[in-house]
N, C-alpha and C. Protein backbone atom coordinates (compact mmCIF):
# COMPACT_ATOMS: atom_id res chain seq x y z
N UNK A 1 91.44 -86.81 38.77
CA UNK A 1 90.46 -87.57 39.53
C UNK A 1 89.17 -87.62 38.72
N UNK A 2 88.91 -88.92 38.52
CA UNK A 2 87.03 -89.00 37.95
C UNK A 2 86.28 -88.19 38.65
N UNK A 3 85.35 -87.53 37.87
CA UNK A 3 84.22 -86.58 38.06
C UNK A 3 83.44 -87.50 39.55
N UNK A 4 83.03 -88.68 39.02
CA UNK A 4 82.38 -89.11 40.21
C UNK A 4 82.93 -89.36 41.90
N UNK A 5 84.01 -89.22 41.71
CA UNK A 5 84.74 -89.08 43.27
C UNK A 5 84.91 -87.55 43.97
N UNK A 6 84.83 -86.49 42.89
CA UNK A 6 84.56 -85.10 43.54
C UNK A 6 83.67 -84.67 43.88
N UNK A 7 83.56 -84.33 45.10
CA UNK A 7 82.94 -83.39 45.91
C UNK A 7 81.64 -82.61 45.00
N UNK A 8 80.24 -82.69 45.60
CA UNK A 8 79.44 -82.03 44.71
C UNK A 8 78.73 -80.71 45.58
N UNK A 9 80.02 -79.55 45.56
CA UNK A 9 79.75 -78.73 45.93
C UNK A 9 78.35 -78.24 45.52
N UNK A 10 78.08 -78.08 44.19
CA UNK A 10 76.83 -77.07 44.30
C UNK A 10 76.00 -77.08 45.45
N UNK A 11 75.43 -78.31 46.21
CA UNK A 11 74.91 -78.56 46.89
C UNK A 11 75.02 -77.78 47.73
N UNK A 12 75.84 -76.83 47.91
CA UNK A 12 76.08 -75.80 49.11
C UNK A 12 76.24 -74.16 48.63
N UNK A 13 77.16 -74.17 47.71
CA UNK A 13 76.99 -72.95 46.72
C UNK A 13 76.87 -73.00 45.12
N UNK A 14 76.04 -72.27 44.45
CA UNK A 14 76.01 -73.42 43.41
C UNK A 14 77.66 -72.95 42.36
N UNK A 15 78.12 -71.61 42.73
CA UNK A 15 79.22 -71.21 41.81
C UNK A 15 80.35 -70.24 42.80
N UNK A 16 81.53 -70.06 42.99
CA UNK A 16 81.93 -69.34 43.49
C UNK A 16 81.67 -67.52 43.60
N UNK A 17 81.03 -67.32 42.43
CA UNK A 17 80.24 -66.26 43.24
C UNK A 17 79.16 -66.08 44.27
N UNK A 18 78.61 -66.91 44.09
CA UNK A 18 77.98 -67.18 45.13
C UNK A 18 78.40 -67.54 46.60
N UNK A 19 79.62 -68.18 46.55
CA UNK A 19 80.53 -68.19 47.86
C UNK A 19 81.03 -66.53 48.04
N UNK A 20 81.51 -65.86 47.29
CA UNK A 20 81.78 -64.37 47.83
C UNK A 20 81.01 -64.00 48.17
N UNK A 21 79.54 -63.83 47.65
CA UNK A 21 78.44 -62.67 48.30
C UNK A 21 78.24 -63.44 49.13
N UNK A 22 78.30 -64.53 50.10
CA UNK A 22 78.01 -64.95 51.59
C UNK A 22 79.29 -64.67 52.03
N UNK A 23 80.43 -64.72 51.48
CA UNK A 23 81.41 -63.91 52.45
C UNK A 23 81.24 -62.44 52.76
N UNK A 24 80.75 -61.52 52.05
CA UNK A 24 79.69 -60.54 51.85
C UNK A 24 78.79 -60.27 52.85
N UNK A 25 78.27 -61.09 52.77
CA UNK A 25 76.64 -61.44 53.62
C UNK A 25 77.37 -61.56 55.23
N UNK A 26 78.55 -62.21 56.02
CA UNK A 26 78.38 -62.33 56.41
C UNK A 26 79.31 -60.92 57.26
N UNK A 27 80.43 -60.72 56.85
CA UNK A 27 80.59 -58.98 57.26
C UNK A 27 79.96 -57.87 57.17
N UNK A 28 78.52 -58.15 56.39
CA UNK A 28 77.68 -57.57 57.10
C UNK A 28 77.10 -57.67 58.64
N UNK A 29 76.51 -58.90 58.41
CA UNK A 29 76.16 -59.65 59.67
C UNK A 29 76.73 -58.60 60.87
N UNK A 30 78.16 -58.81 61.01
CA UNK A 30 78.97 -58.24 62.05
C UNK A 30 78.72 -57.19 62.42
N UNK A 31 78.92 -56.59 61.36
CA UNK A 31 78.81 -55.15 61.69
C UNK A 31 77.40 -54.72 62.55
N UNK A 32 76.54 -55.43 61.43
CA UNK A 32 74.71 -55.30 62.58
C UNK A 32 75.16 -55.82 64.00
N UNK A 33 75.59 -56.85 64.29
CA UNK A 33 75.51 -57.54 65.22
C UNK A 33 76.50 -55.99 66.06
N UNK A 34 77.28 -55.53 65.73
CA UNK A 34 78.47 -55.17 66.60
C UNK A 34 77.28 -53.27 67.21
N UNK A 35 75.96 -53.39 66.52
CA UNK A 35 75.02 -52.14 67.06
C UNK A 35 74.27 -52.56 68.46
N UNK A 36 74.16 -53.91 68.68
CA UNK A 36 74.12 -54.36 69.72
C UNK A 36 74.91 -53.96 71.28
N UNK A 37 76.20 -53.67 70.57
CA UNK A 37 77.19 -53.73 71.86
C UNK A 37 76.45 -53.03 73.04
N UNK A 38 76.09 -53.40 74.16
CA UNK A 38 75.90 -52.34 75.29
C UNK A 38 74.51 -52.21 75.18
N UNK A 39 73.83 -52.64 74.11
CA UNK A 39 72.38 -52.55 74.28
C UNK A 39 71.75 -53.94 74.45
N UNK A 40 72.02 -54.89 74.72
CA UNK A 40 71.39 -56.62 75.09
C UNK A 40 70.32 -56.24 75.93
N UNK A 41 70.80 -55.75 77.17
CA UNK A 41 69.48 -55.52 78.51
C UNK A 41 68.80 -54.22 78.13
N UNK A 42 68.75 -53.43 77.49
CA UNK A 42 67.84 -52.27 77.22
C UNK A 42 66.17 -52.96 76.81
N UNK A 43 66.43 -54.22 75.97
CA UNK A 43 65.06 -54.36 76.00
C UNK A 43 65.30 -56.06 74.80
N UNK A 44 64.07 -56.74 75.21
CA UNK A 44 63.99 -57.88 74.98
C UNK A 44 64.52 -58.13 73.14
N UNK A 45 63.37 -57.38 72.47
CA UNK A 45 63.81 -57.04 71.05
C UNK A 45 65.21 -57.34 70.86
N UNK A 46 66.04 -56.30 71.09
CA UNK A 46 67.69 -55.96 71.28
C UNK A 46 67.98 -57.33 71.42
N UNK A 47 67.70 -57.80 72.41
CA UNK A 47 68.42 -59.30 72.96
C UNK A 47 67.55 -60.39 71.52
N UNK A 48 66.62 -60.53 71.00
CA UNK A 48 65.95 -60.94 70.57
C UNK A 48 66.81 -61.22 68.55
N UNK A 49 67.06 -59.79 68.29
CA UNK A 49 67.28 -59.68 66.94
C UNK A 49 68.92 -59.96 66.62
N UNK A 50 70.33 -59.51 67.91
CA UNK A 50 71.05 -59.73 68.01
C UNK A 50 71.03 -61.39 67.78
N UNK A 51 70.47 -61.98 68.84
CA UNK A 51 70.64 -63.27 68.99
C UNK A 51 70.21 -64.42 67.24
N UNK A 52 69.45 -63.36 66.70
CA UNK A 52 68.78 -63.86 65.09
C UNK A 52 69.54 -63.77 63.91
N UNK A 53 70.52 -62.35 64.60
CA UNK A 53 71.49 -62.37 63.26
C UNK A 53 72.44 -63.40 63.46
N UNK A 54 73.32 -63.37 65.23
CA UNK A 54 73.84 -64.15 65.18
C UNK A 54 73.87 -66.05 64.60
N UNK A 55 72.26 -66.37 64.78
CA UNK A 55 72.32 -67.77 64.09
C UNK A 55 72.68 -67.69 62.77
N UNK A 56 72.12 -66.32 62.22
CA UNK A 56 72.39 -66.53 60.57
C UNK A 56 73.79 -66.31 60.21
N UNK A 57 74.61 -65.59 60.80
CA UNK A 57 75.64 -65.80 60.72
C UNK A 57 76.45 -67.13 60.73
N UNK A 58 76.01 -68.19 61.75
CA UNK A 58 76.77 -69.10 62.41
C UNK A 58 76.40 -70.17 61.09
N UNK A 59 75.32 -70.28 60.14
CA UNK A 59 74.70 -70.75 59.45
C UNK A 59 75.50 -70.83 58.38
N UNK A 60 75.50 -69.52 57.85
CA UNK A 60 76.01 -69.14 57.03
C UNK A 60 77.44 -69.39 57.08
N UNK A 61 78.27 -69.25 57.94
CA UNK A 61 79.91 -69.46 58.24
C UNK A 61 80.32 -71.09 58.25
N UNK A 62 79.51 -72.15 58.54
CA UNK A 62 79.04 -73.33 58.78
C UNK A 62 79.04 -73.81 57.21
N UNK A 63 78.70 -72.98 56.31
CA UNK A 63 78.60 -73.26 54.99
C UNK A 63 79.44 -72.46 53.78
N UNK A 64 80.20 -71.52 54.45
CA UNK A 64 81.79 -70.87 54.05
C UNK A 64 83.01 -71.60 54.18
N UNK A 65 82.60 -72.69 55.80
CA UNK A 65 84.11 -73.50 55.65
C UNK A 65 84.04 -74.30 55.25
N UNK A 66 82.37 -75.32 55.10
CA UNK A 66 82.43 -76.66 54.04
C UNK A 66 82.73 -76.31 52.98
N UNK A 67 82.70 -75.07 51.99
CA UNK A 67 82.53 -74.85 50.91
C UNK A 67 83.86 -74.86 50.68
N UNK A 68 84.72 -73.66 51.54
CA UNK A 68 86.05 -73.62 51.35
C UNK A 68 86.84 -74.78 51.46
N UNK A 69 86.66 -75.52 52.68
CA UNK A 69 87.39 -76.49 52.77
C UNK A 69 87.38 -77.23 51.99
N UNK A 70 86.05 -78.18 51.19
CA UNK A 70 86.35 -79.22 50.59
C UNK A 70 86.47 -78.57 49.41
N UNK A 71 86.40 -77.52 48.70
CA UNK A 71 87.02 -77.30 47.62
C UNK A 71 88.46 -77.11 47.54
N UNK A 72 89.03 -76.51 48.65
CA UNK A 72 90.71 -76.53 48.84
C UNK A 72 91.10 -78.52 48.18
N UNK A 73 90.36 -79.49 49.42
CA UNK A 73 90.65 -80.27 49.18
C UNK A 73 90.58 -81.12 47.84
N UNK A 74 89.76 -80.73 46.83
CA UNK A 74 89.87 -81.03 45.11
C UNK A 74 90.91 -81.21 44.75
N UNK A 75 91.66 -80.28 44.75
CA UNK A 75 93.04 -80.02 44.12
C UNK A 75 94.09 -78.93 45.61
N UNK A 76 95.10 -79.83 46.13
CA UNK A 76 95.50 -78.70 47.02
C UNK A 76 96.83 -78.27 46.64
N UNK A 77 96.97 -78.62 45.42
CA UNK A 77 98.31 -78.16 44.52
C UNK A 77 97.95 -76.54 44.07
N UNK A 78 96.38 -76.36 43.81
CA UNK A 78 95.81 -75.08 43.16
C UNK A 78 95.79 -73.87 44.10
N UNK A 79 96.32 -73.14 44.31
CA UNK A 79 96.89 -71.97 45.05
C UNK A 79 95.64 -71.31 44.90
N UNK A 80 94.62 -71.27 44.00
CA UNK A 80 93.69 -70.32 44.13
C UNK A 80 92.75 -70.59 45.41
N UNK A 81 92.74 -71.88 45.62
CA UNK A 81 91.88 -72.65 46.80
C UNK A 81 92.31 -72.77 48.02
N UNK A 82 93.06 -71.37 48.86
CA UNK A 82 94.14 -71.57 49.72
C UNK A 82 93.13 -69.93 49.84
């Protein structure tokens, strides 16, 4: 396929390392988020910072499956992109 019909990922990550450390980034996320459990109503904060990681998460994951996906779609013969 001509260069000019593919997908111009950088725009989202600029290299696949950079796609791992947000896969990285975002099992972190979880784990913070999962110190929350049982504490939401203890106090506004709690409800406040939970709710902050969660966007960055959702952000971030939002830009793990464009990345993944349309790079699968480049080549979907290439097993590495699966």
């Amino acid at each position: 396929m001509e260069e000019q019909y593919k997908w111009n990922l950088q725009e989202i990550f600029k290299d696949s390392q950079e796609f791992e450390e947000k896969k990285q980034s975002l099992k972190k996320h979880i784990t913070e988020i999962k110190k929350y459990e049982g504490q939401l109503c203890k106090s506004s904060n709690n409800l406040y910072n939970c709710y902050y990681i969660y966007e960055k998460m959702l952000e971030e994951l939002e830009n793990l499956y464009a990345y993944g996906m349309l790079n699968y779609d480049l080549d979907i013969a290439d097993q590495k992109n699966t």
